[in-house]
Protein backbone atom coordinates (compact mmCIF):
# COMPACT_ATOMS: atom_id res chain seq x y z
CA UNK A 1 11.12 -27.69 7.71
CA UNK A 2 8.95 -25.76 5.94
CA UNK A 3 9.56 -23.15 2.47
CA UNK A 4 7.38 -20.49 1.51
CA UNK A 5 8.07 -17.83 -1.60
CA UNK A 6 7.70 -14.39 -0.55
CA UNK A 7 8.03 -11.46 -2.49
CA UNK A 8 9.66 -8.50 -0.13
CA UNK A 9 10.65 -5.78 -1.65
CA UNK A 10 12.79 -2.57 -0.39
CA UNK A 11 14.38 0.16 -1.58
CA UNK A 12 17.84 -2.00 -2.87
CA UNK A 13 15.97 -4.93 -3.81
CA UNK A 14 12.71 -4.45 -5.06
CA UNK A 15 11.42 -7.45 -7.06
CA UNK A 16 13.93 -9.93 -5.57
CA UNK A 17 11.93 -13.30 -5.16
CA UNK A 18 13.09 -14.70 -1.44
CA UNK A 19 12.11 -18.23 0.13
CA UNK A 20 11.30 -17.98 3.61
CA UNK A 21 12.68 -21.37 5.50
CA UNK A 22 11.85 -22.49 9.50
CA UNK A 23 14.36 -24.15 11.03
CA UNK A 24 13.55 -25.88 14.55
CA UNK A 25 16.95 -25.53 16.94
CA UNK A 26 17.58 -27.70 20.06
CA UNK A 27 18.51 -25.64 23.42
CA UNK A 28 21.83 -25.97 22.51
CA UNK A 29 22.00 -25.35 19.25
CA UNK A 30 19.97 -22.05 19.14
CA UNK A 31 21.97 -21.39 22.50
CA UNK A 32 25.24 -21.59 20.30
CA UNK A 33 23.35 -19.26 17.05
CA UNK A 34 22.72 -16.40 19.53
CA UNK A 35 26.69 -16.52 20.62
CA UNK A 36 27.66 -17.06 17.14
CA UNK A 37 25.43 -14.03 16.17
CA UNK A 38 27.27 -11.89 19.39
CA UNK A 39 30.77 -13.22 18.78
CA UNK A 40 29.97 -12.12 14.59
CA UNK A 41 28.10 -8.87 15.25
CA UNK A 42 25.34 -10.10 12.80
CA UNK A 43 22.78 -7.87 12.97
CA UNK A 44 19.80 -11.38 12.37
CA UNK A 45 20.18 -14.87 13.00
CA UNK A 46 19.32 -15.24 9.15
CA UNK A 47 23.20 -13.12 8.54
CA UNK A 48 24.52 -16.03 10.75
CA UNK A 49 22.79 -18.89 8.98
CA UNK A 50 23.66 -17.42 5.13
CA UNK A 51 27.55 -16.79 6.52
CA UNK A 52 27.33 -20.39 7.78
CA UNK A 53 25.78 -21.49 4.23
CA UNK A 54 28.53 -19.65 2.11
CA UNK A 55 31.38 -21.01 4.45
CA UNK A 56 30.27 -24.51 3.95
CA UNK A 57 29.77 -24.31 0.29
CA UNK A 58 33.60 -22.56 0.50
CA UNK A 59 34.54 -25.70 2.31
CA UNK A 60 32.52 -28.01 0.18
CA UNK A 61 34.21 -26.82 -2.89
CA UNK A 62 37.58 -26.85 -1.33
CA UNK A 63 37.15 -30.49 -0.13
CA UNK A 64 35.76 -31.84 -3.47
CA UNK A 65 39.22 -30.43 -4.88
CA UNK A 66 41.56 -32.47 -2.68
CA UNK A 67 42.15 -29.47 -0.83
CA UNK A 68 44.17 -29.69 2.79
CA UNK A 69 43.90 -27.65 5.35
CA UNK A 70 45.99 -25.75 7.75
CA UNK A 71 45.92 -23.96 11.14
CA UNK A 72 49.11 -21.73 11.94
CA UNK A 73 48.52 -21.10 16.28
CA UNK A 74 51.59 -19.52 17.73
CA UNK A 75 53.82 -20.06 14.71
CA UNK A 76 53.14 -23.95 14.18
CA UNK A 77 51.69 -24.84 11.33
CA UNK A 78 49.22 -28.22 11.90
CA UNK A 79 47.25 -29.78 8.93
CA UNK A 80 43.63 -30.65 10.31
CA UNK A 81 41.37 -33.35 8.94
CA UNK A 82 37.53 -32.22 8.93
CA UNK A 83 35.12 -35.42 9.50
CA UNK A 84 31.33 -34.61 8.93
């Protein structure tokens, strides 16, 4: 994985330092970004990976807070365990 700063600028954001960051995806996995992207209607790939970032750092927080989880499908409610 590589990082490079790169100043881009447009007409919202002019002067807002970005990193640019290559990622290398399996078949699969970059198979599973595009449908993620579809499913989503993210206009880039790079909307699906910063939703993905900000959902995990949700999650992240949540966890590190003792936090449980639930899933409510068809009226039941079921606590789910998350192993990473």
């Amino acid at each position: 994985m590589t990082t490079k700063t790169k100043k881009e600028s447009s007409p919202d954001e002019e002067g807002v330092k970005r990193h640019r960051v290559q990622l290398d995806f399996s078949p699969e996995a970059y198979e599973r970004l595009n449908r993620i992207r579809t499913r989503s209607d993210a206009a880039t790939n790079a909307e699906v990976v910063r939703n993905a970032l900000r959902l995990y750092d949700w999650f992240l927080e949540q966890t590190s807070k003792d936090a449980r989880f639930q899933i409510v499908e068809n009226g039941d409610v079921k606590e789910i365990e998350f192993f990473f």
